[in-house]
N, C-alpha and C. Protein backbone atom coordinates (compact mmCIF):
# COMPACT_ATOMS: atom_id res chain seq x y z
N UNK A 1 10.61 137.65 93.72
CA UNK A 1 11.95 137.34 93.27
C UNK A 1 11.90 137.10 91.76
N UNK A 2 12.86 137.69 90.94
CA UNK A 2 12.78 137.61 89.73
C UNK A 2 13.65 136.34 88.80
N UNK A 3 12.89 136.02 88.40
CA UNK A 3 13.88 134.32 87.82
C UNK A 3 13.97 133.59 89.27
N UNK A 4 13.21 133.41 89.82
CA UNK A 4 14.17 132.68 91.15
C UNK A 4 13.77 131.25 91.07
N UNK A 5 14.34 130.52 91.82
CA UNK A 5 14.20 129.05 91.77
C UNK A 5 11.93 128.65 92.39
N UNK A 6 11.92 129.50 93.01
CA UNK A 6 10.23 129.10 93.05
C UNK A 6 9.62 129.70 92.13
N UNK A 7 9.82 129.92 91.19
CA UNK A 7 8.73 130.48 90.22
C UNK A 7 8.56 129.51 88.93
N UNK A 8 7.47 129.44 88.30
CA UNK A 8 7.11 128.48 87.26
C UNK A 8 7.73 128.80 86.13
N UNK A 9 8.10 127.76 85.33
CA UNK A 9 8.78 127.50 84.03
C UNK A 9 8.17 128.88 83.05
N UNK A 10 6.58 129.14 83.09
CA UNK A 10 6.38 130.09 82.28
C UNK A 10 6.85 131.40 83.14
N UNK A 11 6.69 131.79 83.97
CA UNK A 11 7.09 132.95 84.41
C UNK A 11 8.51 133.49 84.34
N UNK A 12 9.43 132.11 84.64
CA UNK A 12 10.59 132.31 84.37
C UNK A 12 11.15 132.89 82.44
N UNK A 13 10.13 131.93 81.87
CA UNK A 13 10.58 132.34 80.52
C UNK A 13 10.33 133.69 80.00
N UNK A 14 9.41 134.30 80.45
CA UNK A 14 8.64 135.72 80.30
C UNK A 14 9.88 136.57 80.66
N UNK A 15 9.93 136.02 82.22
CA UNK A 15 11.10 136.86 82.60
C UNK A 15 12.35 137.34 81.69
N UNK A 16 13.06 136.29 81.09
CA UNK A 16 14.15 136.14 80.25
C UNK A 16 13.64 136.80 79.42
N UNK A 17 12.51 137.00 78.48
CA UNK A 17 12.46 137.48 77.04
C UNK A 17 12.01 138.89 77.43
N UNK A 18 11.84 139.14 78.82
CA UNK A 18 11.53 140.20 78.76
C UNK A 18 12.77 141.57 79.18
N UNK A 19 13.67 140.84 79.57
CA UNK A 19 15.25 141.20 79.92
C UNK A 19 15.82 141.14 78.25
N UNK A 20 15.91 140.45 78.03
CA UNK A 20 16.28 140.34 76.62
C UNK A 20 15.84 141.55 75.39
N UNK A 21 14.97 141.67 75.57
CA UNK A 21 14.08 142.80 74.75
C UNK A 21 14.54 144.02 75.07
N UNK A 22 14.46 144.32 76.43
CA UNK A 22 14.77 145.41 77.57
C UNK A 22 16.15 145.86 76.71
N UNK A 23 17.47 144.69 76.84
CA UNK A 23 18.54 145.55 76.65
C UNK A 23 18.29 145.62 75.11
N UNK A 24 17.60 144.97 74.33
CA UNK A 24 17.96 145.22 72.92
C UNK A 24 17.34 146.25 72.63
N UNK A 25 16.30 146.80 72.84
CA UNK A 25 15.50 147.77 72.21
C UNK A 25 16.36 149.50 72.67
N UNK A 26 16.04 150.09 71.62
CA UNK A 26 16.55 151.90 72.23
C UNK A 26 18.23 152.08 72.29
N UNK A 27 17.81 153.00 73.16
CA UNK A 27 19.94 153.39 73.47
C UNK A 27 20.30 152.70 74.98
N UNK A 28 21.31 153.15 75.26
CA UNK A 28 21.97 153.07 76.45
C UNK A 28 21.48 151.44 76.70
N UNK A 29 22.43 150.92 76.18
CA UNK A 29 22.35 149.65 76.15
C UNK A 29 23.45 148.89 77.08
N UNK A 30 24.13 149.65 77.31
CA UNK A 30 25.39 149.52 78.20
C UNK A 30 25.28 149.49 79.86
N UNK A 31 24.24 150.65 80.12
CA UNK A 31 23.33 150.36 81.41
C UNK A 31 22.31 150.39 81.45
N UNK A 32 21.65 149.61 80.86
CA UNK A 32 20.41 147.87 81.05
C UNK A 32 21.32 147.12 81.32
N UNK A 33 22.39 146.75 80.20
CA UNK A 33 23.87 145.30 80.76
C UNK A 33 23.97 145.36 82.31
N UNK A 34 24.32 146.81 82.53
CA UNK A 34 24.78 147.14 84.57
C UNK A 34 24.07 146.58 84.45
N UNK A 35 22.70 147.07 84.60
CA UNK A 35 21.43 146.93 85.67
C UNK A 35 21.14 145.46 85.57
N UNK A 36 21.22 145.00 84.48
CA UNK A 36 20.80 143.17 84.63
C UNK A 36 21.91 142.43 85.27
N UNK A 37 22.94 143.01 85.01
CA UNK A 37 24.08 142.32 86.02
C UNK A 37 24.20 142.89 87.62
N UNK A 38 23.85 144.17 87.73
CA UNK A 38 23.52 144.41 89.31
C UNK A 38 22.75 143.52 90.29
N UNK A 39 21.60 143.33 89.32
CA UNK A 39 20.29 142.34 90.35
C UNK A 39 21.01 141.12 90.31
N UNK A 40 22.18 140.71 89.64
CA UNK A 40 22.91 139.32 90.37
C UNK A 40 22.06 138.28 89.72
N UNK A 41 21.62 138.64 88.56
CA UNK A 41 20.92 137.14 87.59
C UNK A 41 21.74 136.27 86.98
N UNK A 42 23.36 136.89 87.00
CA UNK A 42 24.10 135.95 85.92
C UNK A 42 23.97 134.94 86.14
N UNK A 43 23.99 133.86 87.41
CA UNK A 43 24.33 133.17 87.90
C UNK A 43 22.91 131.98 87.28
N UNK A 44 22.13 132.77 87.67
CA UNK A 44 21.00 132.08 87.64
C UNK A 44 20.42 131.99 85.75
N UNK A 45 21.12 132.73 85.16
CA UNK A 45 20.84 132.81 83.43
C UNK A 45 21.94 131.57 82.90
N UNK A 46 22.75 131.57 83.38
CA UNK A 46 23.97 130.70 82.91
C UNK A 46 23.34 129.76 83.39
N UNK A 47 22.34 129.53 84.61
CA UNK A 47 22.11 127.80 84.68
C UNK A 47 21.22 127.40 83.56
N UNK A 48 20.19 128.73 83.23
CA UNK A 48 19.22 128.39 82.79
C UNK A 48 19.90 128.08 80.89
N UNK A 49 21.22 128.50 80.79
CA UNK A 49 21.79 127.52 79.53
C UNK A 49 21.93 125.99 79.10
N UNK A 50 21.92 124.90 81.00
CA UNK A 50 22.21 123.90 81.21
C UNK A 50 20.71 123.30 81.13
N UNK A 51 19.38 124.06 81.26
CA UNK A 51 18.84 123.32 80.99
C UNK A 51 18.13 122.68 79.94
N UNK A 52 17.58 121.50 80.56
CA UNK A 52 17.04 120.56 79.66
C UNK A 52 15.65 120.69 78.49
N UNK A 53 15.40 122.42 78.99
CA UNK A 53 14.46 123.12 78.57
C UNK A 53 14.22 123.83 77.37
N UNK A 54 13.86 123.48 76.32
CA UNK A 54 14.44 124.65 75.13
C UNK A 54 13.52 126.01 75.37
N UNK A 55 12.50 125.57 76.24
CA UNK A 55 11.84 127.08 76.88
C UNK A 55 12.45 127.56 77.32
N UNK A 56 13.51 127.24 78.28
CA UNK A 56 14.36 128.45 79.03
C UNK A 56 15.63 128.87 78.43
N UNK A 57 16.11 127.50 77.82
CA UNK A 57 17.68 127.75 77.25
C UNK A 57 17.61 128.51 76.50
N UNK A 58 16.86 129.16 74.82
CA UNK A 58 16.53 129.53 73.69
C UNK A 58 16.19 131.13 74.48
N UNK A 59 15.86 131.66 75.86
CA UNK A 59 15.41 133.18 75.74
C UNK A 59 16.68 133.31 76.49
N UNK A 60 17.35 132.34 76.83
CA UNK A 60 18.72 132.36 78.34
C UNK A 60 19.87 132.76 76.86
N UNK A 61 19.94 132.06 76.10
CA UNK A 61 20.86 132.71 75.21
C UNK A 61 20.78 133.48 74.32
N UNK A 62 19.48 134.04 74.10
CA UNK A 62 19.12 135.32 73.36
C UNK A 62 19.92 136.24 74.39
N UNK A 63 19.60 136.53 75.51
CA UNK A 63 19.96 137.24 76.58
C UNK A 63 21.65 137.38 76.45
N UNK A 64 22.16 136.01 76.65
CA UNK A 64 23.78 136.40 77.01
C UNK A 64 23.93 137.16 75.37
N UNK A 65 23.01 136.86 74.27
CA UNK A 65 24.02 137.01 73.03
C UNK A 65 23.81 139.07 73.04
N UNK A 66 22.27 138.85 73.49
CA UNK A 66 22.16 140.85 73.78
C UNK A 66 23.27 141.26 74.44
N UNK A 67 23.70 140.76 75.72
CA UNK A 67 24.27 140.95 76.88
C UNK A 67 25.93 141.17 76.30
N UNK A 68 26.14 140.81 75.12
CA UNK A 68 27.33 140.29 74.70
C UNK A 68 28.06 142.04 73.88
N UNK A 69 26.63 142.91 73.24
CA UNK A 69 27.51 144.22 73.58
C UNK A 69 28.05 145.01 74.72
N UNK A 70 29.22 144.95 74.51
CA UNK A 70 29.95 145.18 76.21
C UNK A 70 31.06 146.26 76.10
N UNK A 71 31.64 147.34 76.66
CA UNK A 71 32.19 147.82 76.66
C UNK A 71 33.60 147.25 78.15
N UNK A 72 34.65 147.43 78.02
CA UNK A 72 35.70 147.13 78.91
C UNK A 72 35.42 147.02 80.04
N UNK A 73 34.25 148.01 80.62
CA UNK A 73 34.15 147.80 81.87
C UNK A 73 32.57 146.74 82.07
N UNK A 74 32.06 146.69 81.05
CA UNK A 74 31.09 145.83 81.15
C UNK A 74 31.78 144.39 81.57
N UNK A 75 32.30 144.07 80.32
CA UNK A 75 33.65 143.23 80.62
C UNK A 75 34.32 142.17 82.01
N UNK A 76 34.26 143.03 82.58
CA UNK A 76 35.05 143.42 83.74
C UNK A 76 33.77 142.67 85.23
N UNK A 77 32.72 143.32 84.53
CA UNK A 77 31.68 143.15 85.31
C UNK A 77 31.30 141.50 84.91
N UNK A 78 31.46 141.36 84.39
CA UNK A 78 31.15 139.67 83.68
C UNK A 78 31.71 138.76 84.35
N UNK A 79 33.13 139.25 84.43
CA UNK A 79 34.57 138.32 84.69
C UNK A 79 34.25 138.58 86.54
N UNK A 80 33.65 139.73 87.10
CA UNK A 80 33.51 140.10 88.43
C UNK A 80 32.20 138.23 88.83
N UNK A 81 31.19 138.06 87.83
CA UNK A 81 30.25 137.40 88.24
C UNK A 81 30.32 136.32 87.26
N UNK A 82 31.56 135.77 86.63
CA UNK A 82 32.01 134.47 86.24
C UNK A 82 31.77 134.09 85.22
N UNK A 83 30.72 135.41 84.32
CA UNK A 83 30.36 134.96 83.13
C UNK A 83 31.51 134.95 81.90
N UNK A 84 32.15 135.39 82.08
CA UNK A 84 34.04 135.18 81.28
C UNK A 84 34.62 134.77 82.15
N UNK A 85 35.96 133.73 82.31
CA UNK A 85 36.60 133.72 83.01
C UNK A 85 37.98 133.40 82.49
């Protein structure tokens, strides 16, 4: 399970910077956005903003700020999984 609640603080952070990188680097940046919002992580990236962690919070909002080039229907997909509302 990727980011999931049993996995360790470092693995989790790897995870994030490594999503993060993913959509920033190259083209088609628009679907990496799908694809990281398909596997249903929003939920679990937005917590990782609340925490008390600057290990997790600091790659959790690198991520939303990558995540943040969006086209209308990206958009859409956000507001579908609560990350705009």
């Amino acid at each position: 399970m990727l980011i999931g609640e049993s996995n360790t603080p470092d693995s989790i952070v790897e995870s994030i910077w490594a999503l993060s990188f993913y959509i920033e680097m190259g083209d088609e940046k628009e679907k990496k956005i799908r694809y990281v919002l398909d596997l249903g992580l929003a939920p679990r990236i937005l917590d990782l903003l609340d925490s008390d962690s600057n290990e997790c919070m600091m790659p959790a909002s690198r991520l939303i700020m990558n995540m943040t080039y969006a086209t209308r229907d990206t958009v859409r997909r956000y507001y579908n999984v609560n990350i705009v509302r």
